[in-house]
N, C-alpha and C. Protein backbone atom coordinates (compact mmCIF):
# COMPACT_ATOMS: atom_id res chain seq x y z
N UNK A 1 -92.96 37.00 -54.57
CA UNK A 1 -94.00 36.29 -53.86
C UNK A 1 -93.59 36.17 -52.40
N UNK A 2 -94.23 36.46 -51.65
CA UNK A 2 -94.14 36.46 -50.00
C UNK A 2 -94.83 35.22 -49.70
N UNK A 3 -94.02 34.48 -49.22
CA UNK A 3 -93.94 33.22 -48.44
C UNK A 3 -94.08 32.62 -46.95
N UNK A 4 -94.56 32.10 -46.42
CA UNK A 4 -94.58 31.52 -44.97
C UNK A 4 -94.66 30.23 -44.85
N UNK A 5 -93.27 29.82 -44.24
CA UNK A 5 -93.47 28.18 -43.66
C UNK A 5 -94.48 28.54 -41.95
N UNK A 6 -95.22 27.71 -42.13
CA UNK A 6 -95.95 27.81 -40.76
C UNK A 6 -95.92 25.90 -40.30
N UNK A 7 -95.06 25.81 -39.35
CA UNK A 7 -95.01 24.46 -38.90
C UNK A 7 -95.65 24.11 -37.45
N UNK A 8 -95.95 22.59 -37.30
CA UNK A 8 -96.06 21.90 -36.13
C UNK A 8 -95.22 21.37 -36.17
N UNK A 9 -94.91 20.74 -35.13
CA UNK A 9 -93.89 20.29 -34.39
C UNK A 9 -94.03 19.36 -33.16
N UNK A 10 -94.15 17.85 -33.22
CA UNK A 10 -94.08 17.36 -31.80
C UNK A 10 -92.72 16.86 -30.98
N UNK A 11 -92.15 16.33 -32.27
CA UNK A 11 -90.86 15.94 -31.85
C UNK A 11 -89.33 16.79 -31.76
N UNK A 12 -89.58 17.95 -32.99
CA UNK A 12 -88.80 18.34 -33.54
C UNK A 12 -88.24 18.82 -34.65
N UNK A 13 -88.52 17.30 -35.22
CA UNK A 13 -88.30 17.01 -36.66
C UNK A 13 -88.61 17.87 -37.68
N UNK A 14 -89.93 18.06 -37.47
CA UNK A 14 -90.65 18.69 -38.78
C UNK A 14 -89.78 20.35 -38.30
N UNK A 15 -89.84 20.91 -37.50
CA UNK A 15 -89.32 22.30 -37.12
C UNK A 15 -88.30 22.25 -37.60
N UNK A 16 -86.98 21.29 -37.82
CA UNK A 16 -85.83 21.49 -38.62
C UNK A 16 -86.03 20.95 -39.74
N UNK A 17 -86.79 20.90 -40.63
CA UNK A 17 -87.10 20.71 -41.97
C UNK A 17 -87.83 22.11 -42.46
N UNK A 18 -88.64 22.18 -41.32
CA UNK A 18 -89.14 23.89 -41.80
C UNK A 18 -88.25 24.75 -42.01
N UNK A 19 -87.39 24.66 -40.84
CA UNK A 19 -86.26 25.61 -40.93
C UNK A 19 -85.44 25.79 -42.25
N UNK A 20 -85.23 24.52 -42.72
CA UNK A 20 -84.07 24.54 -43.70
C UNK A 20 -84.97 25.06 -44.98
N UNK A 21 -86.37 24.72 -45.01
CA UNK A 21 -86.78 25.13 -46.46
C UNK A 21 -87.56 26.33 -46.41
N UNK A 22 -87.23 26.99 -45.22
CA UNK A 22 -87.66 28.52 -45.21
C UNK A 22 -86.68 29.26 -45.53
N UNK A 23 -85.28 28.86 -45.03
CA UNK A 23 -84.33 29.06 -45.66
C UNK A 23 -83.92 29.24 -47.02
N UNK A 24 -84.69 27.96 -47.56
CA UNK A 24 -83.83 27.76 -48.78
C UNK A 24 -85.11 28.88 -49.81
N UNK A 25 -86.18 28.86 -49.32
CA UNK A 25 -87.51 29.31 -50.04
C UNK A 25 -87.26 31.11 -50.04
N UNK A 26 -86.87 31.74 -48.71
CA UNK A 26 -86.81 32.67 -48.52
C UNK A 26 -88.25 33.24 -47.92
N UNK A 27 -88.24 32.17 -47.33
CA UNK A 27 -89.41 32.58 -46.41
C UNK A 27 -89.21 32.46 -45.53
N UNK A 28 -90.92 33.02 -44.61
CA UNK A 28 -90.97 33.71 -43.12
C UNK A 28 -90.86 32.21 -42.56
N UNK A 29 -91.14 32.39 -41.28
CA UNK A 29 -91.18 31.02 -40.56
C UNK A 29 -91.86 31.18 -39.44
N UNK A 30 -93.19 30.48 -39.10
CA UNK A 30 -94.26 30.42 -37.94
C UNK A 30 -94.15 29.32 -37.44
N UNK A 31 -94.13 29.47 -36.00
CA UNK A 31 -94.23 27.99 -35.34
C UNK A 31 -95.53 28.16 -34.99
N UNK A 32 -96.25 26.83 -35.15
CA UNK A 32 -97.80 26.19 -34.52
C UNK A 32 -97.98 25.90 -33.26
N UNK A 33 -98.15 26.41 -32.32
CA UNK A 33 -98.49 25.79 -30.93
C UNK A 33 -99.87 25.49 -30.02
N UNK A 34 -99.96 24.51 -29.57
CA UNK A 34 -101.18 23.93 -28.95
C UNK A 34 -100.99 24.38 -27.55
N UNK A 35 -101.55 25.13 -26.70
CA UNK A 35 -101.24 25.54 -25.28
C UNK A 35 -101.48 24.61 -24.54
N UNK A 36 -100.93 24.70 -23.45
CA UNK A 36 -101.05 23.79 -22.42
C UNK A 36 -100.55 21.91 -22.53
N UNK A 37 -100.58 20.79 -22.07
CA UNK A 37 -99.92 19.80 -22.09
C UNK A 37 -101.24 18.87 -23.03
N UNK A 38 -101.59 19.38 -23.98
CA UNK A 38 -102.51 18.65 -25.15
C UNK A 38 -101.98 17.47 -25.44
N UNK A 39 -100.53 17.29 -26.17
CA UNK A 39 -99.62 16.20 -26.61
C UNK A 39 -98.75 15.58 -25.84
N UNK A 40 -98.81 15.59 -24.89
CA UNK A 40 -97.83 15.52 -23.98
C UNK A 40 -98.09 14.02 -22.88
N UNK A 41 -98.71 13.13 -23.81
CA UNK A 41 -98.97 12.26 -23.64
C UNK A 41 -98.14 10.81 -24.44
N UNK A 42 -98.10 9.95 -24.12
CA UNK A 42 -97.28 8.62 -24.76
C UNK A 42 -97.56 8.78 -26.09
N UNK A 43 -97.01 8.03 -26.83
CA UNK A 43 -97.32 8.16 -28.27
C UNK A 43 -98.65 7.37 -28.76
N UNK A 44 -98.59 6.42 -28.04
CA UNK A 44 -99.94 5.69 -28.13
C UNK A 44 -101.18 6.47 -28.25
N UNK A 45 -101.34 7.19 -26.99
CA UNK A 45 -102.31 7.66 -26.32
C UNK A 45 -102.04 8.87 -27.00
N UNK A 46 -101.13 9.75 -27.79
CA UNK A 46 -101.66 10.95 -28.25
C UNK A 46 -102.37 10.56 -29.82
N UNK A 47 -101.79 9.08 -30.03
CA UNK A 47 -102.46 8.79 -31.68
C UNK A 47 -103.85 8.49 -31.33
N UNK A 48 -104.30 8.02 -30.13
CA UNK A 48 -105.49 7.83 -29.79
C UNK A 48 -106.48 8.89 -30.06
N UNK A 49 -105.49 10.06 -28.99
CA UNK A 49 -106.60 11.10 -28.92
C UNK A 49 -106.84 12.23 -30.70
N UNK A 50 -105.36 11.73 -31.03
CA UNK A 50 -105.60 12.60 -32.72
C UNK A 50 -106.66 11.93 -33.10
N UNK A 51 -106.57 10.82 -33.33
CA UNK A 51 -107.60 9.72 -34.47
C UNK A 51 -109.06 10.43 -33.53
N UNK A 52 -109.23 10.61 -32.33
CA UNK A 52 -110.98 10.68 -31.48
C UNK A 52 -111.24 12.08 -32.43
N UNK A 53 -109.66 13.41 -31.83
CA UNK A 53 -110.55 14.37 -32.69
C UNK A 53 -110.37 14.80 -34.21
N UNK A 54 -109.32 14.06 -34.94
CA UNK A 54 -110.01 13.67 -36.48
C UNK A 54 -111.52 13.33 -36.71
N UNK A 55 -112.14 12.25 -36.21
CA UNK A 55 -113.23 11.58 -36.74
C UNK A 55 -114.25 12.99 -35.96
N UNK A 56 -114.17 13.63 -35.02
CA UNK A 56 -114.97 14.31 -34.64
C UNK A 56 -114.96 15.67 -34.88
N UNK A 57 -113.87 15.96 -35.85
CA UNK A 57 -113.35 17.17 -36.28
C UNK A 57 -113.45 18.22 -35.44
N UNK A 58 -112.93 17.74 -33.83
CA UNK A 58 -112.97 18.57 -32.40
C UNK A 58 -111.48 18.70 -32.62
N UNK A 59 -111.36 19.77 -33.44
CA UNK A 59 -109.85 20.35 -33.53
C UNK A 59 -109.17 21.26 -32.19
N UNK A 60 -107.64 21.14 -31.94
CA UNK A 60 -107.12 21.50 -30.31
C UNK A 60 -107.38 22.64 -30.46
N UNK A 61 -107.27 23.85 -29.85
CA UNK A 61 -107.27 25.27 -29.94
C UNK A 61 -105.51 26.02 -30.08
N UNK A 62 -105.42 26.71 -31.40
CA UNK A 62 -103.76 26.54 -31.08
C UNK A 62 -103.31 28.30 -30.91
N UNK A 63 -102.08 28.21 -30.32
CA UNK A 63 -101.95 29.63 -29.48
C UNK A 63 -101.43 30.58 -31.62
N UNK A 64 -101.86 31.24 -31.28
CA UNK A 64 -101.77 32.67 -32.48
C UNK A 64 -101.57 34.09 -32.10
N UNK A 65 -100.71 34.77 -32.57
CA UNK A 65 -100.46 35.71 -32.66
C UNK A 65 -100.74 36.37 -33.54
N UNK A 66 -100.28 37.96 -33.77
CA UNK A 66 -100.78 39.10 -34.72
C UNK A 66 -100.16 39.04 -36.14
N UNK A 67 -99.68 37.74 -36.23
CA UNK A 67 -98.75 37.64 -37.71
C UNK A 67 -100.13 37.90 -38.30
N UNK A 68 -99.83 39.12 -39.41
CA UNK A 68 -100.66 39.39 -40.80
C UNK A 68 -100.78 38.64 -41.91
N UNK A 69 -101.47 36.89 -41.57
CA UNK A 69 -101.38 35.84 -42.44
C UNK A 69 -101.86 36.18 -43.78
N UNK A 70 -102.53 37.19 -43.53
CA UNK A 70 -103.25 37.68 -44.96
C UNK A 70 -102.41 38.20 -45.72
N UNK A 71 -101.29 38.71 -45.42
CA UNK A 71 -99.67 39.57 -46.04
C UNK A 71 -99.24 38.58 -46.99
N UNK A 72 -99.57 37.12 -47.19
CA UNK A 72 -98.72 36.21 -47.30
C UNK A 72 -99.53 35.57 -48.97
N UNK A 73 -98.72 35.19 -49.83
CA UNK A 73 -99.34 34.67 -51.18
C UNK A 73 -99.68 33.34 -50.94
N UNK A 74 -98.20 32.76 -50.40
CA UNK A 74 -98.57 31.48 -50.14
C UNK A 74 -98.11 30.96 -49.07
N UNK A 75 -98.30 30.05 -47.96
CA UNK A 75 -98.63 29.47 -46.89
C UNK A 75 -98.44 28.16 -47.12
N UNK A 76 -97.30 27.87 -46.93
CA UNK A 76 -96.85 26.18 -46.47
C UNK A 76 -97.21 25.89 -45.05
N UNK A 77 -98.01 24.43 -45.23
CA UNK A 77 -97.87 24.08 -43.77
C UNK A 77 -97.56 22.67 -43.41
N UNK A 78 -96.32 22.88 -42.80
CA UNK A 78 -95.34 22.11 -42.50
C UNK A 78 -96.02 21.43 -41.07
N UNK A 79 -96.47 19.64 -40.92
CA UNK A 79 -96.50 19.36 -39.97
C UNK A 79 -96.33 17.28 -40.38
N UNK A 80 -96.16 16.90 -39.14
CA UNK A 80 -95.95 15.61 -39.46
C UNK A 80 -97.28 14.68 -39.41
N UNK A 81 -97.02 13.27 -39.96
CA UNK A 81 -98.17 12.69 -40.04
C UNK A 81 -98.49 11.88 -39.68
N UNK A 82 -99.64 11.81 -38.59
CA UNK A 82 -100.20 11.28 -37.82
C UNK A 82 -101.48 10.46 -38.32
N UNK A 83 -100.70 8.78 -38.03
CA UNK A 83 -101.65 7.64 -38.26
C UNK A 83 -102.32 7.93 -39.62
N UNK A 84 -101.32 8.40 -40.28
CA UNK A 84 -101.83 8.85 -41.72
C UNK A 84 -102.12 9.81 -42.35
N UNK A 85 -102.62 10.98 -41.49
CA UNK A 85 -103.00 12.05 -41.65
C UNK A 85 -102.12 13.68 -40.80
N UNK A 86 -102.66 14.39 -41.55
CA UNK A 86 -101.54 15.75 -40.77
C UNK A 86 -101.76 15.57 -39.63
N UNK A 87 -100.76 15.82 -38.69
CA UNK A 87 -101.08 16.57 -37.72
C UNK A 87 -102.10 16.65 -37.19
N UNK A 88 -103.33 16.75 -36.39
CA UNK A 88 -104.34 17.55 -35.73
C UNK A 88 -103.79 19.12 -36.04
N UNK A 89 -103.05 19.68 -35.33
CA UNK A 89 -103.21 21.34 -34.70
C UNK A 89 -102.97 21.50 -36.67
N UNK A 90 -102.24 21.26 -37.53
CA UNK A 90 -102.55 21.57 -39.00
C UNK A 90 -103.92 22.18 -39.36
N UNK A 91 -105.00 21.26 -39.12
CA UNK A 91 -106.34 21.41 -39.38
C UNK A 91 -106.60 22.35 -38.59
N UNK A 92 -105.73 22.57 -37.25
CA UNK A 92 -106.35 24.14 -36.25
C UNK A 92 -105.89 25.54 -37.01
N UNK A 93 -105.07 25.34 -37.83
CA UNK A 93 -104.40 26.33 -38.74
C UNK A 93 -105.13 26.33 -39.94
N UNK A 94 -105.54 25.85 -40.18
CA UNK A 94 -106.10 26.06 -41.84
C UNK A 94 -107.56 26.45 -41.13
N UNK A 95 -107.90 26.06 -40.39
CA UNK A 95 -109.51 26.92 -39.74
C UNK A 95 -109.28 29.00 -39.46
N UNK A 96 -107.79 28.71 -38.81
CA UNK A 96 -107.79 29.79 -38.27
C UNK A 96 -107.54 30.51 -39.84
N UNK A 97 -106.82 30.58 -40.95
CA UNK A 97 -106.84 30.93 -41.88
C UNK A 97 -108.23 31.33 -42.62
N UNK A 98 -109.15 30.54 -42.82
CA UNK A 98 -110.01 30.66 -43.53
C UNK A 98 -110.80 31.69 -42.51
N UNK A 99 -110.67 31.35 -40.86
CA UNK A 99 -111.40 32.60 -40.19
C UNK A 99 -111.00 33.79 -40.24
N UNK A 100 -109.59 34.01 -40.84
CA UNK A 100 -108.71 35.41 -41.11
C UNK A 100 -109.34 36.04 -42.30
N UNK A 101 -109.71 34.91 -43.31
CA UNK A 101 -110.56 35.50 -44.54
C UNK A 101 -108.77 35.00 -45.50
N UNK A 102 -108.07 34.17 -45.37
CA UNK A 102 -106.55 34.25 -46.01
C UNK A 102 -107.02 34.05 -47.58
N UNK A 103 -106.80 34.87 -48.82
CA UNK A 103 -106.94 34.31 -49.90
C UNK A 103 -105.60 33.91 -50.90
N UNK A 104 -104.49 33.76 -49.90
CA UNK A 104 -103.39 32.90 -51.07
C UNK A 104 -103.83 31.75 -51.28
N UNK A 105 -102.27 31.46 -51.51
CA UNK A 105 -102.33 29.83 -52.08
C UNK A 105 -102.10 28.89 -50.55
N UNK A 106 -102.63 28.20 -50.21
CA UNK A 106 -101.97 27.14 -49.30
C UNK A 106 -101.50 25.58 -50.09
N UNK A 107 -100.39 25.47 -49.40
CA UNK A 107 -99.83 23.98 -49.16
C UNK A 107 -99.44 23.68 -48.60
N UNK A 108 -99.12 21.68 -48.40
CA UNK A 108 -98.77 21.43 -47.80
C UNK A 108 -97.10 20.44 -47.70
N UNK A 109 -96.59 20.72 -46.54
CA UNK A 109 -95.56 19.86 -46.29
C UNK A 109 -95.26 18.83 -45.35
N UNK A 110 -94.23 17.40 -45.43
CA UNK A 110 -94.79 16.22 -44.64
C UNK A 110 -93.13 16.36 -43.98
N UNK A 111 -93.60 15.40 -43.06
CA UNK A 111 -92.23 14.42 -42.24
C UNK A 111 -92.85 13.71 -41.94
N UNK A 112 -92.49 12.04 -41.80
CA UNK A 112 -92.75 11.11 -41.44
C UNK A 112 -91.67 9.88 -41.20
N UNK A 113 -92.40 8.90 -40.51
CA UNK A 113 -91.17 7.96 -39.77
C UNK A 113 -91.22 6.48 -40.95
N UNK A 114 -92.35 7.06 -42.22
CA UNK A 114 -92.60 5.41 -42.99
C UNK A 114 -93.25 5.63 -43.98
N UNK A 115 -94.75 6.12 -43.93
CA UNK A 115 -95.49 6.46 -44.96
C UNK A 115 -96.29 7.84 -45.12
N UNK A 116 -96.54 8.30 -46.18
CA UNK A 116 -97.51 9.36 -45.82
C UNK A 116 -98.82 9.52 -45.58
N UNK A 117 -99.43 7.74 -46.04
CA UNK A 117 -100.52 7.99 -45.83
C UNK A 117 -101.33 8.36 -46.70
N UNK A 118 -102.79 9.49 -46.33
CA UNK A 118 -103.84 10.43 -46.86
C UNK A 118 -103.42 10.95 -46.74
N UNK A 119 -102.33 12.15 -46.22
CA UNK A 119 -101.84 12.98 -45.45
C UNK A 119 -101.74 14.28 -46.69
N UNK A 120 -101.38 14.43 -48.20
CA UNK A 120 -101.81 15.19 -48.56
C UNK A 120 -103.20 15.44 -49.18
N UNK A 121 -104.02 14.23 -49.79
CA UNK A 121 -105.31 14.21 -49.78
C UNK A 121 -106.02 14.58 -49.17
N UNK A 122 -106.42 14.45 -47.79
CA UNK A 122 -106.94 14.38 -46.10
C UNK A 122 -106.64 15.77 -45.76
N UNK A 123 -105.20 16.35 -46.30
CA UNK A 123 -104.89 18.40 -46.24
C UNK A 123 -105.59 19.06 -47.59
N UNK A 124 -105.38 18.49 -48.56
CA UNK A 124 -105.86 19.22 -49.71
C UNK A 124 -107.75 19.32 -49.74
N UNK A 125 -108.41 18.11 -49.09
CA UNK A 125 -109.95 18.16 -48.54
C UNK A 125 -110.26 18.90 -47.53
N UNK A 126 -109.58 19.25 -46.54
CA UNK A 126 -109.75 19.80 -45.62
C UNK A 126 -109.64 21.62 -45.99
N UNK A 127 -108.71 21.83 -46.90
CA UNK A 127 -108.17 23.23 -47.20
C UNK A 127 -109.38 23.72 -48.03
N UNK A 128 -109.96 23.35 -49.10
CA UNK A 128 -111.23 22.95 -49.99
C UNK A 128 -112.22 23.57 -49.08
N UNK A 129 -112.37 22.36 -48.29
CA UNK A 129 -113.79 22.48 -47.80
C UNK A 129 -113.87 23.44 -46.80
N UNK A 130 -113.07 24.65 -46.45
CA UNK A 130 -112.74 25.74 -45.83
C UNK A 130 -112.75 27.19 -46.80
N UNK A 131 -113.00 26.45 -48.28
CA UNK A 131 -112.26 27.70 -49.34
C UNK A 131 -111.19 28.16 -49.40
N UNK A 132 -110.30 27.40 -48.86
CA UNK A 132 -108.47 27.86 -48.99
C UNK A 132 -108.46 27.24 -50.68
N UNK A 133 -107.70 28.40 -51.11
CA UNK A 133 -106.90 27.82 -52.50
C UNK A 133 -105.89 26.81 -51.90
N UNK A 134 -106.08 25.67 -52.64
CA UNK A 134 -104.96 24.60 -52.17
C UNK A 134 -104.15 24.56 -53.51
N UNK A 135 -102.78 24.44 -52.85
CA UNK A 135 -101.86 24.25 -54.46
C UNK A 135 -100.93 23.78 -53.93
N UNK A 136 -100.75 22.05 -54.36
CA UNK A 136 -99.74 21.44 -53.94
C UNK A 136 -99.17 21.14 -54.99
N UNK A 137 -97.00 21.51 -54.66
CA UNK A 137 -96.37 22.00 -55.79
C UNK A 137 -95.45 20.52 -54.86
């Protein structure tokens, strides 16, 4: 089975957790990136602006390359959780997937500083309502 950790990353954190269980999985490893200074705001003020485009599902635009996501069975996506929920740029990845036409399996993976939240509920609805196979193991 051909594998891909595909992570976000604001702090760090989650990128060395990806790392180690791409490692340990024997899988590929994608980093997620949002162009330009999107997050790059206080912590306050970036939970602000996640929570505006959660509720408005005005997802960031995130930078992609020619990785052949479709090559892949299954698709971890590794990002941390915000005010409860993934990530923002997460949800920019599982769009860009379903616009690739991806028919593996997706799941998901967390880091957090306390709780998780909705955070796999809130990914597993979102993956759904895109037609991603969701399979959280």
């Amino acid at each position: 089975m051909k594998k891909l950790i595909a992570h976000y990353s604001w702090s760090g954190t989650t990128k060395k957790a990806a790392q180690k269980l791409a490692k340990k999985e024997g899988a590929d490893l994608l980093e997620i990136t949002v162009p330009g200074h999107v997050y790059e705001l206080g912590m306050r003020q970036m939970a602000d602006l996640a929570i505006s485009q959660l509720e408005n599902k005005e997802y960031p635009v995130i930078a992609h390359d020619q990785v052949p996501l479709v090559s892949y069975d299954q698709i971890i996506v590794a990002a941390p959780v915000w005010s409860g929920e993934p990530a923002v740029p997460a949800y920019s990845f599982l769009k860009e997937l379903a616009k690739r036409g991806y028919q593996g399996k997706v799941s998901a993976f967390e880091t957090d500083a306390g709780s998780t939240g909705k955070f796999f509920a809130s990914f597993a609805a979102e993956a759904k309502s895109l037609g991603l196979d969701y399979d959280q193991k």
